[in-house]
PDB file of N, CA and C in Angstrom:
ATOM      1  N   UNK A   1      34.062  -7.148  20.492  1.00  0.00           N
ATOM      2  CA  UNK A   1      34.604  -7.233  19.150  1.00  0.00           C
ATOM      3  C   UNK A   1      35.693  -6.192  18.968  1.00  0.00           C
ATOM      4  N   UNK A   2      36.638  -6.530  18.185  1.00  0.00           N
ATOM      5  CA  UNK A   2      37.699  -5.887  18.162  1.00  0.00           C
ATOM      6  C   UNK A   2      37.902  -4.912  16.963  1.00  0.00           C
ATOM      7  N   UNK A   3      38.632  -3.450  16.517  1.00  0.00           N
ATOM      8  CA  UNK A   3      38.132  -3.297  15.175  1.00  0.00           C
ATOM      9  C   UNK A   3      38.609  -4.295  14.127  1.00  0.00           C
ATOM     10  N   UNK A   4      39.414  -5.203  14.642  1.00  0.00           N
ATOM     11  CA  UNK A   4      40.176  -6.030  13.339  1.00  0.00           C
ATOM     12  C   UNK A   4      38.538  -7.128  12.899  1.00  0.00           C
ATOM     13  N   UNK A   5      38.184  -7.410  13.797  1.00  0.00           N
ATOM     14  CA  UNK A   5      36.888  -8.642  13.424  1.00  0.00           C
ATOM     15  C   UNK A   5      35.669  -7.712  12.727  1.00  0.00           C
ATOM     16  N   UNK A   6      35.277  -6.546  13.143  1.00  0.00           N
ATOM     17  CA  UNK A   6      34.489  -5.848  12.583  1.00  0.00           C
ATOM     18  C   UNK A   6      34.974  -5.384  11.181  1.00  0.00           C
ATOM     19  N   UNK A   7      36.258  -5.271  10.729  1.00  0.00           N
ATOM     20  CA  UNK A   7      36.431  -5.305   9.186  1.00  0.00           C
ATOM     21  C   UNK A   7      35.998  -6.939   8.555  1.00  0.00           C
ATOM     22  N   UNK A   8      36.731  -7.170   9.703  1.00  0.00           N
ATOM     23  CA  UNK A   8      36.527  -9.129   8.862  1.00  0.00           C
ATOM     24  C   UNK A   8      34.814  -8.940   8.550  1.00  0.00           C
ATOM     25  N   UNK A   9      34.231  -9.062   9.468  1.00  0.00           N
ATOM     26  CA  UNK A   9      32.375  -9.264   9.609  1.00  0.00           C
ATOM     27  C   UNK A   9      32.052  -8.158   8.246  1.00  0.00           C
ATOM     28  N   UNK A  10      32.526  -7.096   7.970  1.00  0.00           N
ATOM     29  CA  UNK A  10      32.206  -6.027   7.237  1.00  0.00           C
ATOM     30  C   UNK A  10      32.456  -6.597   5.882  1.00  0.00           C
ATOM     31  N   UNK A  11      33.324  -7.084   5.778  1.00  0.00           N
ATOM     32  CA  UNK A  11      33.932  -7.048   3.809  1.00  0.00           C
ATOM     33  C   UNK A  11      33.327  -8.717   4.029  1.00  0.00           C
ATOM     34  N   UNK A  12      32.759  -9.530   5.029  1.00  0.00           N
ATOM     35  CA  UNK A  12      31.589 -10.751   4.575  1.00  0.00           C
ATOM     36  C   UNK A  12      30.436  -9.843   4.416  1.00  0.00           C
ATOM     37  N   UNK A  13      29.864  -8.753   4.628  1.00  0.00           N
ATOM     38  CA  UNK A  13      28.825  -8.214   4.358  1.00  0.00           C
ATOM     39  C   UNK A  13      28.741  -7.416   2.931  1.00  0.00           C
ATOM     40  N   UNK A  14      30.060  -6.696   2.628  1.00  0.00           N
ATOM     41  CA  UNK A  14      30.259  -6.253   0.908  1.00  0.00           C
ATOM     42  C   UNK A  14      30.209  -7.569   0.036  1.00  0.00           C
ATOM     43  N   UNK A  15      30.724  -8.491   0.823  1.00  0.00           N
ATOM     44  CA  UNK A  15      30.942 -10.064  -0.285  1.00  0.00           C
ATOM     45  C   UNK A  15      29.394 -10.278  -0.756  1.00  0.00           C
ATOM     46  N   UNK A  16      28.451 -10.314   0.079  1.00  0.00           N
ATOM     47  CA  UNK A  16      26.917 -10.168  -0.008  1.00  0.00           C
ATOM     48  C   UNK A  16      26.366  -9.497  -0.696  1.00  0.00           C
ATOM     49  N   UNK A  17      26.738  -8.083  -0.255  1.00  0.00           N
ATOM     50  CA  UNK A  17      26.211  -7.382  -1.736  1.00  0.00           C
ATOM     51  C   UNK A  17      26.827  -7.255  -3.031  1.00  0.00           C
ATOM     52  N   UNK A  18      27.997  -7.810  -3.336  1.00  0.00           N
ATOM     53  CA  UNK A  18      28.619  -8.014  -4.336  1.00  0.00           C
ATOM     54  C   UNK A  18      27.702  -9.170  -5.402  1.00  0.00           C
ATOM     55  N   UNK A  19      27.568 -10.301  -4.426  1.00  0.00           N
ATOM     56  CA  UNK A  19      27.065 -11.169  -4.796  1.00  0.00           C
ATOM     57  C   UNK A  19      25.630 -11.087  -5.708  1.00  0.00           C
ATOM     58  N   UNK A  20      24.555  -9.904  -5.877  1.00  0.00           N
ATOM     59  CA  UNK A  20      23.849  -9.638  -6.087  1.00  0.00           C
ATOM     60  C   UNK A  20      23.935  -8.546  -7.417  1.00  0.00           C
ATOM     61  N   UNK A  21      25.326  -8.521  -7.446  1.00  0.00           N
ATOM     62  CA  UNK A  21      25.688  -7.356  -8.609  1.00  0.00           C
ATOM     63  C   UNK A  21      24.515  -7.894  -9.703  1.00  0.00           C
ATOM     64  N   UNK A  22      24.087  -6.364 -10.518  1.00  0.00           N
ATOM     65  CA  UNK A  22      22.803  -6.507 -11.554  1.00  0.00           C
ATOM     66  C   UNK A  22      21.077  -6.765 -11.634  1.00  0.00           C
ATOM     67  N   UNK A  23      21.052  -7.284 -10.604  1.00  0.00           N
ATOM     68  CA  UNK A  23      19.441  -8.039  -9.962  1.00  0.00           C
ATOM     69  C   UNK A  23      19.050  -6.961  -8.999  1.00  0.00           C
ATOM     70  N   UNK A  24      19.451  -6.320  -8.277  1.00  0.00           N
ATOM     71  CA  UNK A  24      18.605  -5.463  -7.109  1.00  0.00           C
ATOM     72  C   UNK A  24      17.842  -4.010  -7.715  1.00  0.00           C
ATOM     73  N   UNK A  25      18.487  -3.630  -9.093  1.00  0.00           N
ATOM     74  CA  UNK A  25      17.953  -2.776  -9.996  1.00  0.00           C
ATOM     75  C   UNK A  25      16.797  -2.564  -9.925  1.00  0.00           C
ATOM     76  N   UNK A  26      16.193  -1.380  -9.179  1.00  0.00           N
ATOM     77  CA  UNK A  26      16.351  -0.329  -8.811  1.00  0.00           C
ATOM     78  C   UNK A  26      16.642   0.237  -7.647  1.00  0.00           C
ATOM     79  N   UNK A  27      16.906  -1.022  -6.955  1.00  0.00           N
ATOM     80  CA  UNK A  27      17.067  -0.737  -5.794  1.00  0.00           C
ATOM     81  C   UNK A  27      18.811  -0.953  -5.102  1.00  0.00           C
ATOM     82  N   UNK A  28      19.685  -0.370  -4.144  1.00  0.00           N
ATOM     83  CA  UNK A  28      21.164  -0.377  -4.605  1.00  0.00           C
ATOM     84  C   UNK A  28      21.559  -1.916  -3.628  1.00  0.00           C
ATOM     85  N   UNK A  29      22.446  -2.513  -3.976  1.00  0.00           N
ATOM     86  CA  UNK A  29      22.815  -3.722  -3.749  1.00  0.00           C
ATOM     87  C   UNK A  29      23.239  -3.457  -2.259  1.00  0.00           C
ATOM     88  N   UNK A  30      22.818  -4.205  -1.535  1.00  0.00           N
ATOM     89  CA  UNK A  30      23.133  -4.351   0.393  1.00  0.00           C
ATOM     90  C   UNK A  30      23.525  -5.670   0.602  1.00  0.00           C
ATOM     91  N   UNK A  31      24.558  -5.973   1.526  1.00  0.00           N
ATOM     92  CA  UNK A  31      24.581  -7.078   2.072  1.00  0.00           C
ATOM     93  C   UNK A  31      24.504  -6.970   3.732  1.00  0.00           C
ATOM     94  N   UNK A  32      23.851  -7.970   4.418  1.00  0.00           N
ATOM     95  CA  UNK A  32      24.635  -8.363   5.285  1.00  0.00           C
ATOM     96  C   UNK A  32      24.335  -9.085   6.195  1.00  0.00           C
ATOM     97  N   UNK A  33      24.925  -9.493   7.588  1.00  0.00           N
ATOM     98  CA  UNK A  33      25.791 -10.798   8.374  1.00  0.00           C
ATOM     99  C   UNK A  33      24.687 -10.110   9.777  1.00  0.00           C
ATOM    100  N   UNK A  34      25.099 -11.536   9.925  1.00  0.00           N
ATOM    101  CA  UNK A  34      24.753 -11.772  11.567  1.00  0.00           C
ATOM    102  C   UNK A  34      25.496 -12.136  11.960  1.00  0.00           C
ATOM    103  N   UNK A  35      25.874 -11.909  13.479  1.00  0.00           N
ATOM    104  CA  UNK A  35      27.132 -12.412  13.994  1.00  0.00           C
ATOM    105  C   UNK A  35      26.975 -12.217  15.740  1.00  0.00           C
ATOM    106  N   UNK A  36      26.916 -13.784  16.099  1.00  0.00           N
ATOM    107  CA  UNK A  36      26.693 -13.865  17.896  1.00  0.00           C
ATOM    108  C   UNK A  36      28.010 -14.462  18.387  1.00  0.00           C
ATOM    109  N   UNK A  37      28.559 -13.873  18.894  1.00  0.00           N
ATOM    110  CA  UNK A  37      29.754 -14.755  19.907  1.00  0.00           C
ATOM    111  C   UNK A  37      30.785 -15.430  18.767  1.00  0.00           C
ATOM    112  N   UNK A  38      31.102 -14.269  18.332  1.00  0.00           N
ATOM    113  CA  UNK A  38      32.296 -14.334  16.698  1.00  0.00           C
ATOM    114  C   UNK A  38      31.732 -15.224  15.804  1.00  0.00           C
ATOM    115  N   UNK A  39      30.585 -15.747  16.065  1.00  0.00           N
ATOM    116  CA  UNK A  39      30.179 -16.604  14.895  1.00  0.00           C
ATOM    117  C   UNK A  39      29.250 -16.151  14.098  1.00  0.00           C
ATOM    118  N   UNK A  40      29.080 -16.746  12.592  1.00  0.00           N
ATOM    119  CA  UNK A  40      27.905 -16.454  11.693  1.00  0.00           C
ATOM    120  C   UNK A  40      27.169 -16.851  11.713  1.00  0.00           C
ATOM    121  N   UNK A  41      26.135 -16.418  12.425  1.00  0.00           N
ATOM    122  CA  UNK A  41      24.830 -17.215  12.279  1.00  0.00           C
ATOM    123  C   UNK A  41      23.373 -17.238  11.184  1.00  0.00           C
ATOM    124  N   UNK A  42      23.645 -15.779  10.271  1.00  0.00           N
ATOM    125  CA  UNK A  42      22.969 -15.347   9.235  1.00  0.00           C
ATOM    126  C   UNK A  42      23.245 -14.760   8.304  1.00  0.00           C
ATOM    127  N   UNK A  43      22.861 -14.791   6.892  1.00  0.00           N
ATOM    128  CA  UNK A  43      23.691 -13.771   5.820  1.00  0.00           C
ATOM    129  C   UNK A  43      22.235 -13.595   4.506  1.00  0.00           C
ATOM    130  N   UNK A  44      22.615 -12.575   4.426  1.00  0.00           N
ATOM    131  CA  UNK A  44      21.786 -12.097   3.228  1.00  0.00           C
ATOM    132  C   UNK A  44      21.771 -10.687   2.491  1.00  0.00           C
ATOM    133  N   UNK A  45      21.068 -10.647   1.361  1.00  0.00           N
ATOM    134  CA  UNK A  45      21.643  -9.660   0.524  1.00  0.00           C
ATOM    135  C   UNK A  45      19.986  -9.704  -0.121  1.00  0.00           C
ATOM    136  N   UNK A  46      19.998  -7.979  -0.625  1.00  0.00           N
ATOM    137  CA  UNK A  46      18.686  -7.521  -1.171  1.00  0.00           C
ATOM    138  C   UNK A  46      18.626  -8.087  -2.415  1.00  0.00           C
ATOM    139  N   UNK A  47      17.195  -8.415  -2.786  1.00  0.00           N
ATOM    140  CA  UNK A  47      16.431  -9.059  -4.091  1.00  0.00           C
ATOM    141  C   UNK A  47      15.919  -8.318  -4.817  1.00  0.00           C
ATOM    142  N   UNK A  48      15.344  -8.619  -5.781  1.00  0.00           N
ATOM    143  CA  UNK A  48      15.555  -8.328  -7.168  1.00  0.00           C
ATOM    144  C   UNK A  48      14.254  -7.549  -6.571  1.00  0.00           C
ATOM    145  N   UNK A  49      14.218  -6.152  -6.881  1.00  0.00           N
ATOM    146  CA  UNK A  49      13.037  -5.088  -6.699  1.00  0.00           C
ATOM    147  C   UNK A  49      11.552  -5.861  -6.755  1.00  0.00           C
ATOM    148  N   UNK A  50      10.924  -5.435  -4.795  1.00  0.00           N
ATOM    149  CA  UNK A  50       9.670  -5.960  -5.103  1.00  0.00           C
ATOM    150  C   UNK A  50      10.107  -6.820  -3.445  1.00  0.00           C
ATOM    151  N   UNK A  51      11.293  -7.914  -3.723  1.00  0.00           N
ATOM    152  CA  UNK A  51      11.673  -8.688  -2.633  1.00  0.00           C
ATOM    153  C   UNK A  51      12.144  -7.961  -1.491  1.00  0.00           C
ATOM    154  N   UNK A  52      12.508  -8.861  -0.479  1.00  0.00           N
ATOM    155  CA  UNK A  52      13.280  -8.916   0.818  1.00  0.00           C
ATOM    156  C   UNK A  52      14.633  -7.918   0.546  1.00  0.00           C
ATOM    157  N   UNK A  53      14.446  -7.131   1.749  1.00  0.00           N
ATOM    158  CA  UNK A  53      15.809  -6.436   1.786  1.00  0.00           C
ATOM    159  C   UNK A  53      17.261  -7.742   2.352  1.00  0.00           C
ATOM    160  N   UNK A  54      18.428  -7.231   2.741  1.00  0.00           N
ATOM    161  CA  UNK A  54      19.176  -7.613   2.844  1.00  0.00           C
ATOM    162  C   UNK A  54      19.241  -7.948   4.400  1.00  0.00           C
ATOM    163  N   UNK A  55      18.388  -7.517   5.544  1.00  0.00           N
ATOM    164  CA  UNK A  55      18.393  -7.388   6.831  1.00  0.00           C
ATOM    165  C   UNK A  55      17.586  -8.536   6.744  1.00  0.00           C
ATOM    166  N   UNK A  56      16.016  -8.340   6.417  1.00  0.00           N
ATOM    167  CA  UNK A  56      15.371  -9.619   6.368  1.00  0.00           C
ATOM    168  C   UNK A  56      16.017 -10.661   6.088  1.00  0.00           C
ATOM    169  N   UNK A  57      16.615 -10.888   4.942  1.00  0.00           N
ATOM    170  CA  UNK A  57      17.160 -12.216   4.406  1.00  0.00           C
ATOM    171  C   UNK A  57      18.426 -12.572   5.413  1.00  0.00           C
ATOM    172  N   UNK A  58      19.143 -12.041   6.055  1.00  0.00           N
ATOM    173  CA  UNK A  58      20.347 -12.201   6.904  1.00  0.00           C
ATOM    174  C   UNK A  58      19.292 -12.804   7.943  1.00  0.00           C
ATOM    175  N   UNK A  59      17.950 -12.148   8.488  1.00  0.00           N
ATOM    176  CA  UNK A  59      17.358 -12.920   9.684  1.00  0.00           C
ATOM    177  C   UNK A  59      16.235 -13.605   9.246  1.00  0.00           C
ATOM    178  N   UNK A  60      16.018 -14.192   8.324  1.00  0.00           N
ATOM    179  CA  UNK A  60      15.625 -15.407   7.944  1.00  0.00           C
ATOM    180  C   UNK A  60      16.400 -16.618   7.925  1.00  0.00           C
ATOM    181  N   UNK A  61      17.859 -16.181   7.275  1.00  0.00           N
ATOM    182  CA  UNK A  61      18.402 -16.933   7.134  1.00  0.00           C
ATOM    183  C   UNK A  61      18.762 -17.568   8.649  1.00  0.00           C
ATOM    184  N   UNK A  62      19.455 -16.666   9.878  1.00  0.00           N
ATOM    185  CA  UNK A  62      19.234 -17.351  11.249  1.00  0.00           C
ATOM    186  C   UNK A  62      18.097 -17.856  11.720  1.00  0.00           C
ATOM    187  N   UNK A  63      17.238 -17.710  11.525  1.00  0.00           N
ATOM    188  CA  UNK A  63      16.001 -17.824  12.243  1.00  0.00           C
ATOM    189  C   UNK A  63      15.550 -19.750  11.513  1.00  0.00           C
ATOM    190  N   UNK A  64      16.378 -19.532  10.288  1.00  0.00           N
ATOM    191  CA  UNK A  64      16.025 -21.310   9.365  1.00  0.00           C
ATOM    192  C   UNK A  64      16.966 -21.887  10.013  1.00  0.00           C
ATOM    193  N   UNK A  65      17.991 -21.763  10.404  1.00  0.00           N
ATOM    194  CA  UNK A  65      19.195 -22.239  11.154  1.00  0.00           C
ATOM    195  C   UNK A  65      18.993 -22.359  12.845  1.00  0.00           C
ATOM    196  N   UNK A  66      17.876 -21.993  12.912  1.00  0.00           N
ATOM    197  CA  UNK A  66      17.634 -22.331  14.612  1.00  0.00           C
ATOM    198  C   UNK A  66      18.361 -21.208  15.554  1.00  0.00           C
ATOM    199  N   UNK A  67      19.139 -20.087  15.230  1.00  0.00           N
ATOM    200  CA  UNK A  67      19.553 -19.148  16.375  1.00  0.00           C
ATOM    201  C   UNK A  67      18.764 -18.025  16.422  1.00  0.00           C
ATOM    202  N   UNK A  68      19.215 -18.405  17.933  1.00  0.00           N
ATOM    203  CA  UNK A  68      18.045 -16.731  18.550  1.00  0.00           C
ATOM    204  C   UNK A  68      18.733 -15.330  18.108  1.00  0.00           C
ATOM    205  N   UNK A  69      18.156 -14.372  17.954  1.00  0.00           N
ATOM    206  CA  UNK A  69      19.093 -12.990  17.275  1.00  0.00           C
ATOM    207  C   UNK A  69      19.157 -12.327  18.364  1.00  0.00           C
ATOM    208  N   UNK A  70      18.881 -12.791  19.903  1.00  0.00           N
ATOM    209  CA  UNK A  70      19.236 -11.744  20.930  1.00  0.00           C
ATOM    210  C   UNK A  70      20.840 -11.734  21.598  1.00  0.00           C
ATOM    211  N   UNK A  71      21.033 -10.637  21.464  1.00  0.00           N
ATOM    212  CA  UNK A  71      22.678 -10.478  21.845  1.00  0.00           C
ATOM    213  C   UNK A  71      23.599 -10.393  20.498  1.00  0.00           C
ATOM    214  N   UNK A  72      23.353 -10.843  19.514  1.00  0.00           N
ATOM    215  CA  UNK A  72      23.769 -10.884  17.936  1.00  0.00           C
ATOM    216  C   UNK A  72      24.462  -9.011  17.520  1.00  0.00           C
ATOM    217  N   UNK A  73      25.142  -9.103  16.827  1.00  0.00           N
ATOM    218  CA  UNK A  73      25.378  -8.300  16.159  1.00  0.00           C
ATOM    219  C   UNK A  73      25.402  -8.005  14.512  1.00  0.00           C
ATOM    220  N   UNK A  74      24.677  -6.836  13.908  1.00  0.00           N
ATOM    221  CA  UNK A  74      24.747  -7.205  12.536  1.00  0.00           C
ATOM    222  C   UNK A  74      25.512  -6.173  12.018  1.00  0.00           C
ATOM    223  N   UNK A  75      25.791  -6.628  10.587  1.00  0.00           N
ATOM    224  CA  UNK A  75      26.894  -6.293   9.775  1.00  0.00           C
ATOM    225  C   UNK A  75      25.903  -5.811   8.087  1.00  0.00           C
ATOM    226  N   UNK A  76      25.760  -4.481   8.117  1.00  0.00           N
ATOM    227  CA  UNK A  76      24.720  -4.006   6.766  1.00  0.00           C
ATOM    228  C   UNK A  76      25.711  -2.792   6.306  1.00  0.00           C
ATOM    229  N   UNK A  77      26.025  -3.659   5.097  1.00  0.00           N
ATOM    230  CA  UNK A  77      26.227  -2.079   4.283  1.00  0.00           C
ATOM    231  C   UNK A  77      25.364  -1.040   3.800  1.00  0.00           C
ATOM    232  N   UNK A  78      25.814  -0.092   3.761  1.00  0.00           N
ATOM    233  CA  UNK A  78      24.458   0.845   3.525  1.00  0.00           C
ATOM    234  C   UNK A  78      24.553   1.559   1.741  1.00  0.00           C
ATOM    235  N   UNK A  79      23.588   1.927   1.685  1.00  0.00           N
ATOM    236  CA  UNK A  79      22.851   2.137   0.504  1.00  0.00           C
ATOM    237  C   UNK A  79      22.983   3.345  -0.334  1.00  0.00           C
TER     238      UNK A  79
END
């Protein structure tokens, strides 16, 4: 990966936690991506206090989609 794709993969992972603006209260808004062989294979963002962080939900979301997470790279903003 190049640094130009790791911004790309990065600001789809802020888009994630953006997406959650207001609901993660008390807990601070995270997003983020999965990504195997330049592709997306998972995405998710933290829930409303109580739920799934943003890591879980990114590998749920691959794991409902049928890809394996070995060799994958992820994309988490931090907190």
């Amino acid at each position: 990966m190049t640094a130009n794709n790791d911004l790309f993969w990065m600001e789809k992972a802020l888009a994630q936690a953006a997406s959650v603006l207001f609901i993660t209260t008390p807990n601070p808004r995270v997003g983020c991506v999965i990504v195997k062989d330049g592709q997306l294979i998972g995405q998710g963002a933290t829930q409303q206090a109580g739920g799934p962080h943003a890591e879980v939900c990114a590998i749920r979301d691959a794991q409902a989609r049928q890809h394996a997470l070995q060799g994958s790279t992820s994309y988490v903003t931090l907190e």
